[in-house]
C-alpha atoms as a PDB file:
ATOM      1  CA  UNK A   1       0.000   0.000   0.000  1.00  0.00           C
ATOM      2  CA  UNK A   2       0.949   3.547  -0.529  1.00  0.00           C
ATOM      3  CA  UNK A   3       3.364   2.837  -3.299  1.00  0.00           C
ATOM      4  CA  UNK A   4       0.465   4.004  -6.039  1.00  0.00           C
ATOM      5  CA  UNK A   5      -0.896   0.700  -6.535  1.00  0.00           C
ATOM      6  CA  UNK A   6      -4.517   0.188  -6.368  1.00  0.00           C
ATOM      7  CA  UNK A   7      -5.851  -2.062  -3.326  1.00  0.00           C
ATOM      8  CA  UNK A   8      -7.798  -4.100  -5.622  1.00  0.00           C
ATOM      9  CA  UNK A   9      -4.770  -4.499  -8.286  1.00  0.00           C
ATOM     10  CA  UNK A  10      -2.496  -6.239  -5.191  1.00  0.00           C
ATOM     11  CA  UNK A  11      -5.169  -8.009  -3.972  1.00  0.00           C
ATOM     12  CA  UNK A  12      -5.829  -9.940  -7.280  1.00  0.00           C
ATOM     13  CA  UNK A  13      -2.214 -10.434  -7.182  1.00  0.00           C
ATOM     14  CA  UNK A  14      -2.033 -11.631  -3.987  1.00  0.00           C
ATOM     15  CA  UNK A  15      -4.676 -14.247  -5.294  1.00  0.00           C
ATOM     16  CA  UNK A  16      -2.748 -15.291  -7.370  1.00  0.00           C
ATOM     17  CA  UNK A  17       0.468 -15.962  -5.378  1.00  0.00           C
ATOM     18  CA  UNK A  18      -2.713 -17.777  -2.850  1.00  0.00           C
ATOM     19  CA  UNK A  19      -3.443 -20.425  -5.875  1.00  0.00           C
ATOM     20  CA  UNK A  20      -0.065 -21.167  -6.875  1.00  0.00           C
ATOM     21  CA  UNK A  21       0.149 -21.780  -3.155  1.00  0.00           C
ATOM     22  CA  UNK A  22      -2.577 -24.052  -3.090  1.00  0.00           C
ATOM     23  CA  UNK A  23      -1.463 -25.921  -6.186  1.00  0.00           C
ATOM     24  CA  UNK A  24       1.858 -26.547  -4.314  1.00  0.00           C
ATOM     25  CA  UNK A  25       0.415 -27.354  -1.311  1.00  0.00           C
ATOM     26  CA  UNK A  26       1.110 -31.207  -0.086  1.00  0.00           C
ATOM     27  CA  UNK A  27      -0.773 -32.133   3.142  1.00  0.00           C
ATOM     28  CA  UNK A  28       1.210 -34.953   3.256  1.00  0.00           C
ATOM     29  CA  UNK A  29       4.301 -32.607   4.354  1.00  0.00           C
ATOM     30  CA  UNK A  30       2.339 -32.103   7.790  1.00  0.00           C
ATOM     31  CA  UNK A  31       2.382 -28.267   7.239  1.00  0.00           C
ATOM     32  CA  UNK A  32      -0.509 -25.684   7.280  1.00  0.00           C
ATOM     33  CA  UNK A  33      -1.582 -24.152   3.857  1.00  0.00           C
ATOM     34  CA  UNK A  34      -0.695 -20.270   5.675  1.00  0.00           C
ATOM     35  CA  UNK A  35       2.712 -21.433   6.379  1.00  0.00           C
ATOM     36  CA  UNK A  36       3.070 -22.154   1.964  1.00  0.00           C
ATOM     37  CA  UNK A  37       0.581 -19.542   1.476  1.00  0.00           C
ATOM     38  CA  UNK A  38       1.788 -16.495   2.766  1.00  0.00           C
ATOM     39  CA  UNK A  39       5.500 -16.592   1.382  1.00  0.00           C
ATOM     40  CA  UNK A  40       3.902 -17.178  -2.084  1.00  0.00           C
ATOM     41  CA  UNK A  41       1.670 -14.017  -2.089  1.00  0.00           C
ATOM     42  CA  UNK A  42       4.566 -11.806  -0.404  1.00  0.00           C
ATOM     43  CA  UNK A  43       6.497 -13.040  -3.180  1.00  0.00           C
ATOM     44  CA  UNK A  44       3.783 -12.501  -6.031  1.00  0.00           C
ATOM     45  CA  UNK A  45       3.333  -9.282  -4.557  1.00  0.00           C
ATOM     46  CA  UNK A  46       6.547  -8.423  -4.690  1.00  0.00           C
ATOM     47  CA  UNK A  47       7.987  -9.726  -8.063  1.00  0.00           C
ATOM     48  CA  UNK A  48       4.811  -7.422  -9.587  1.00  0.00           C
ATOM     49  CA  UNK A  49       5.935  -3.770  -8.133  1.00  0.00           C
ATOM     50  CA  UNK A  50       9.840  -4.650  -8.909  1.00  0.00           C
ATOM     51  CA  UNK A  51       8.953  -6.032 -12.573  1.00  0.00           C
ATOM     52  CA  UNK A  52       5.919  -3.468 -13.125  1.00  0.00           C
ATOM     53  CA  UNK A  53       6.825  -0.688 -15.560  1.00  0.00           C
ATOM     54  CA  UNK A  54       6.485   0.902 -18.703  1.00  0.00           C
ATOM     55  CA  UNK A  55       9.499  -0.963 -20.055  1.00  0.00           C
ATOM     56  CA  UNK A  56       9.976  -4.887 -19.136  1.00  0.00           C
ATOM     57  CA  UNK A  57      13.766  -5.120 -18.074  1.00  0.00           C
ATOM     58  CA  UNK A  58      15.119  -8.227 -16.712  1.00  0.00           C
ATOM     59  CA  UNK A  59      16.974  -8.724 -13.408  1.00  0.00           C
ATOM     60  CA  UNK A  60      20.005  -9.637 -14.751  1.00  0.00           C
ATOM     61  CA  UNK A  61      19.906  -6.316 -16.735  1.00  0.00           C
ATOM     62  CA  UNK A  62      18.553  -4.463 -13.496  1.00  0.00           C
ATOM     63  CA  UNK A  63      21.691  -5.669 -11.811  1.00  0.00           C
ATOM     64  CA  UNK A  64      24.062  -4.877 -14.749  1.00  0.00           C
ATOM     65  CA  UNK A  65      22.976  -1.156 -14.232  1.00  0.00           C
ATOM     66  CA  UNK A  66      23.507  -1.436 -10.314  1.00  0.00           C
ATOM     67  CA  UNK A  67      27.017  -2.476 -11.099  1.00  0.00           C
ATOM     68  CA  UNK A  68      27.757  -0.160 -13.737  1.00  0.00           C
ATOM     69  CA  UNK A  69      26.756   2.779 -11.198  1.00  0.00           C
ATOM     70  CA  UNK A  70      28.974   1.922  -8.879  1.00  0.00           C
ATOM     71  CA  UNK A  71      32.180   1.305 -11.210  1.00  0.00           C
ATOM     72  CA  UNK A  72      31.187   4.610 -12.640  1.00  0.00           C
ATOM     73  CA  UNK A  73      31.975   5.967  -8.904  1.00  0.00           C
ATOM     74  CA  UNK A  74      34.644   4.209  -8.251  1.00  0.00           C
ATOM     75  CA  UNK A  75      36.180   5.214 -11.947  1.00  0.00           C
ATOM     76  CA  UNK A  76      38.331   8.597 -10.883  1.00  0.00           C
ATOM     77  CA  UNK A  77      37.825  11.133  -8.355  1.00  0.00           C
ATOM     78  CA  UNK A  78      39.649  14.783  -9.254  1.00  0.00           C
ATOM     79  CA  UNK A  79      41.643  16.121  -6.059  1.00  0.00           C
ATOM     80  CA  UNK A  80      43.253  19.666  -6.164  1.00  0.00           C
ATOM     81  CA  UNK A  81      43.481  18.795 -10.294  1.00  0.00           C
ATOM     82  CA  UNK A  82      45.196  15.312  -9.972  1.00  0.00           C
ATOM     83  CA  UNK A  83      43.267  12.583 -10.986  1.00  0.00           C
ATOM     84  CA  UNK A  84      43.441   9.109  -8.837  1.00  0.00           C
ATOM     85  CA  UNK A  85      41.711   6.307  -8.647  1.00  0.00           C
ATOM     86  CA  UNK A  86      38.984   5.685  -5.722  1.00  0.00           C
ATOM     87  CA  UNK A  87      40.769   2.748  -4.861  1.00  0.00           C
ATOM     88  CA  UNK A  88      44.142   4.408  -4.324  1.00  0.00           C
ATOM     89  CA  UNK A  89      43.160   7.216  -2.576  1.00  0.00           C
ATOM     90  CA  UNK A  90      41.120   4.680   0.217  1.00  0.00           C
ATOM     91  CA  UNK A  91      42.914   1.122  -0.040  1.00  0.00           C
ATOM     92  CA  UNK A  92      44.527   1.427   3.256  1.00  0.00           C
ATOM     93  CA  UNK A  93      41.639   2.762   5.035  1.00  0.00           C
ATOM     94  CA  UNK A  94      39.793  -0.273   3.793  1.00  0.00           C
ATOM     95  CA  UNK A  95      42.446  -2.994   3.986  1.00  0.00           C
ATOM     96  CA  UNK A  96      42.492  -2.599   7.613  1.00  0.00           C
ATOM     97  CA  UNK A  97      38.803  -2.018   8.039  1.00  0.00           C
ATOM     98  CA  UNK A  98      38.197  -5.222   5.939  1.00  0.00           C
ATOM     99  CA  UNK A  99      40.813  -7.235   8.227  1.00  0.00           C
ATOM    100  CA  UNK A 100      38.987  -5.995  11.630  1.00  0.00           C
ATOM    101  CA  UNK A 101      35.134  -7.084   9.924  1.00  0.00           C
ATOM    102  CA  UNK A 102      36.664 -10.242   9.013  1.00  0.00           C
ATOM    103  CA  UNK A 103      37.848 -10.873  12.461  1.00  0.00           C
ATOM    104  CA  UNK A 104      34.658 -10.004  13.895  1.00  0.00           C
ATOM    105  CA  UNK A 105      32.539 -11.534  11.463  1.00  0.00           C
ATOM    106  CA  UNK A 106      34.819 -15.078  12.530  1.00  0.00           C
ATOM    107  CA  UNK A 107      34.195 -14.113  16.273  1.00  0.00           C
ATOM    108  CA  UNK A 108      30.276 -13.950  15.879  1.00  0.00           C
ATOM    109  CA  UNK A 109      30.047 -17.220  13.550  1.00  0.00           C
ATOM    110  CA  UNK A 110      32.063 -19.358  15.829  1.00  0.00           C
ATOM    111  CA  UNK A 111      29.110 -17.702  18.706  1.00  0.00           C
ATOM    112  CA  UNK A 112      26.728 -19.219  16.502  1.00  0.00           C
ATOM    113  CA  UNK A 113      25.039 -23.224  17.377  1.00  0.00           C
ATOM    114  CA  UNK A 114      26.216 -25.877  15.415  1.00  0.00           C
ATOM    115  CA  UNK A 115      22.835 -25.515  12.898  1.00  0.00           C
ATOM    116  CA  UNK A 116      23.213 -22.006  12.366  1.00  0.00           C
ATOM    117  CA  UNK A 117      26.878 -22.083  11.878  1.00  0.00           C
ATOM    118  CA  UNK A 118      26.333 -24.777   9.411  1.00  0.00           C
ATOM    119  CA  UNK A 119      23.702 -22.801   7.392  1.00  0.00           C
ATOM    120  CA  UNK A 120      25.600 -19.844   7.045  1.00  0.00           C
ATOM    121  CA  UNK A 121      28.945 -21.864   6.282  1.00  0.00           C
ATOM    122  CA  UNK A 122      26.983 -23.788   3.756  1.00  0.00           C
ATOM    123  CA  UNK A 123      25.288 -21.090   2.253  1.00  0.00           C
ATOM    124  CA  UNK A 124      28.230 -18.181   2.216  1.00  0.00           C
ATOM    125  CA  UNK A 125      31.131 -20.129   1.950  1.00  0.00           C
ATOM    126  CA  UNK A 126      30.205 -23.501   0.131  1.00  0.00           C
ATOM    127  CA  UNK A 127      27.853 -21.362  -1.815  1.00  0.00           C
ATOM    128  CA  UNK A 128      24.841 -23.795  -1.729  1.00  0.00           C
ATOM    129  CA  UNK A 129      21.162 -22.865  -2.628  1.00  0.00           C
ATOM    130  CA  UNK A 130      18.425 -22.440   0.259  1.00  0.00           C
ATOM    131  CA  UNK A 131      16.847 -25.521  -0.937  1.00  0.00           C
ATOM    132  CA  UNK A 132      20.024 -27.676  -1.035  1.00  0.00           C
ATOM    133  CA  UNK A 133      21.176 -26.162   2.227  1.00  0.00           C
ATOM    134  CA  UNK A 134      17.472 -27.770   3.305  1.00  0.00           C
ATOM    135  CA  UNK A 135      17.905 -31.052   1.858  1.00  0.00           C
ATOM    136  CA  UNK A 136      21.094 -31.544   3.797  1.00  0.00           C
ATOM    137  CA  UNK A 137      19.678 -30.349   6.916  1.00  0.00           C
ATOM    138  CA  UNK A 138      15.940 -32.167   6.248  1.00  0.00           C
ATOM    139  CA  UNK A 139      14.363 -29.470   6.441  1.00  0.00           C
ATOM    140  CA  UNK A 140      11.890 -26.773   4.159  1.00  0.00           C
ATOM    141  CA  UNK A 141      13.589 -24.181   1.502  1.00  0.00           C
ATOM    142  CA  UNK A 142      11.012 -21.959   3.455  1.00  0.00           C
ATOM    143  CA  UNK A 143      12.772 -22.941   7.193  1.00  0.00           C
ATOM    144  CA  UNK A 144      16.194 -22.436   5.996  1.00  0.00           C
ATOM    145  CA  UNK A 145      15.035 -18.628   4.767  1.00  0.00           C
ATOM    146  CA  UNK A 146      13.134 -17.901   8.275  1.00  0.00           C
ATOM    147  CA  UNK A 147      16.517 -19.365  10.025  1.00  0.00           C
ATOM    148  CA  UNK A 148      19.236 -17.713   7.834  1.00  0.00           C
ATOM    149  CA  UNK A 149      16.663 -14.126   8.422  1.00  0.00           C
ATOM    150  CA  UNK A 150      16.910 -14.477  12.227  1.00  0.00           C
ATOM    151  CA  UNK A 151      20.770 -15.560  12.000  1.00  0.00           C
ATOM    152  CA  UNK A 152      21.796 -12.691  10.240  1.00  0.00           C
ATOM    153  CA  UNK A 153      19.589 -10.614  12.376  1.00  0.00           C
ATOM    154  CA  UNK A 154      21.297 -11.503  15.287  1.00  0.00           C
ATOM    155  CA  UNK A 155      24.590 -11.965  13.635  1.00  0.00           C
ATOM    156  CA  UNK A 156      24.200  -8.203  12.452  1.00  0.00           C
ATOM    157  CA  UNK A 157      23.125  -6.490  15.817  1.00  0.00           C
ATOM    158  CA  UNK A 158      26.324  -8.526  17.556  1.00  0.00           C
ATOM    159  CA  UNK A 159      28.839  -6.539  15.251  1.00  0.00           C
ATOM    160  CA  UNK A 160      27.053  -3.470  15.366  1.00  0.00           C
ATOM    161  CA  UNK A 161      27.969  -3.915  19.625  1.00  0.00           C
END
């Protein structure tokens, strides 16, 4: 709401992230259709006000322009008329900076239980997918998001102390 959609417009949406929701839905699994549900018409929700648009662009393009902004920054910076690169003019300052969040980051994962610090090993370090982080863990793509939200919640707040 009060992003210039119409009420109406996101709720059909919404509808439709609830049927593909209920097409998925296995009662088998032992899970309630609002714990499938609701993720599916965030999501529906979602993917229509980032994709809606005069002009269809595709995320890989979307992030293509992301990255070109920010090499455009980093590109030169003019100081009292001599030209130097963003990088020289900060490496130091960030070398070390980088070297005390890496320590810190360490010091808050080894913090973590065994479960988290396995999801977050698995997932930033081995690189794995949600949902093949969850089939080594037994558990539901959907758990492994809720879990890796809190953890880096919490992981987060501890370096901000």
């Amino acid at each position: 709401m009060n992003r210039g959609y119409d009420r109406e417009d996101l709720y059909q949406i919404g509808s439709m992230g609830f049927i593909k929701a209920v097409k998925r839905f296995d009662k088998s699994l032992g899970y309630k259709l609002s714990t499938i549900a609701v993720p599916y018409i965030m999501g529906e929700i979602k993917k229509f006000i980032r994709d809606d648009g005069i002009i269809k662009i595709s995320r890989s393009n979307k992030e293509l322009g992301v990255k070109v902004r920010v090499d455009s920054i980093n590109e030169k910076i003019f100081d009292n008329g001599k030209e130097e690169k963003l990088d020289q003019l900060t490496g130091k300052i960030d070398e070390q900076s980088k070297i005390i969040e890496r320590l810190s980051l360490e010091d808050v994962i080894e913090k973590l239980d065994n479960r988290d610090k396995k999801i977050i090993k698995l997932r930033y370090f081995k690189c794995k997918t949600q949902s093949e982080v969850a089939k080594i863990l037994g558990i539901s793509q959907v758990q492994v998001s809720r879990i890796e939200k809190r953890i880096l919640n919490n992981m987060k707040e501890e370096m901000c102390r």
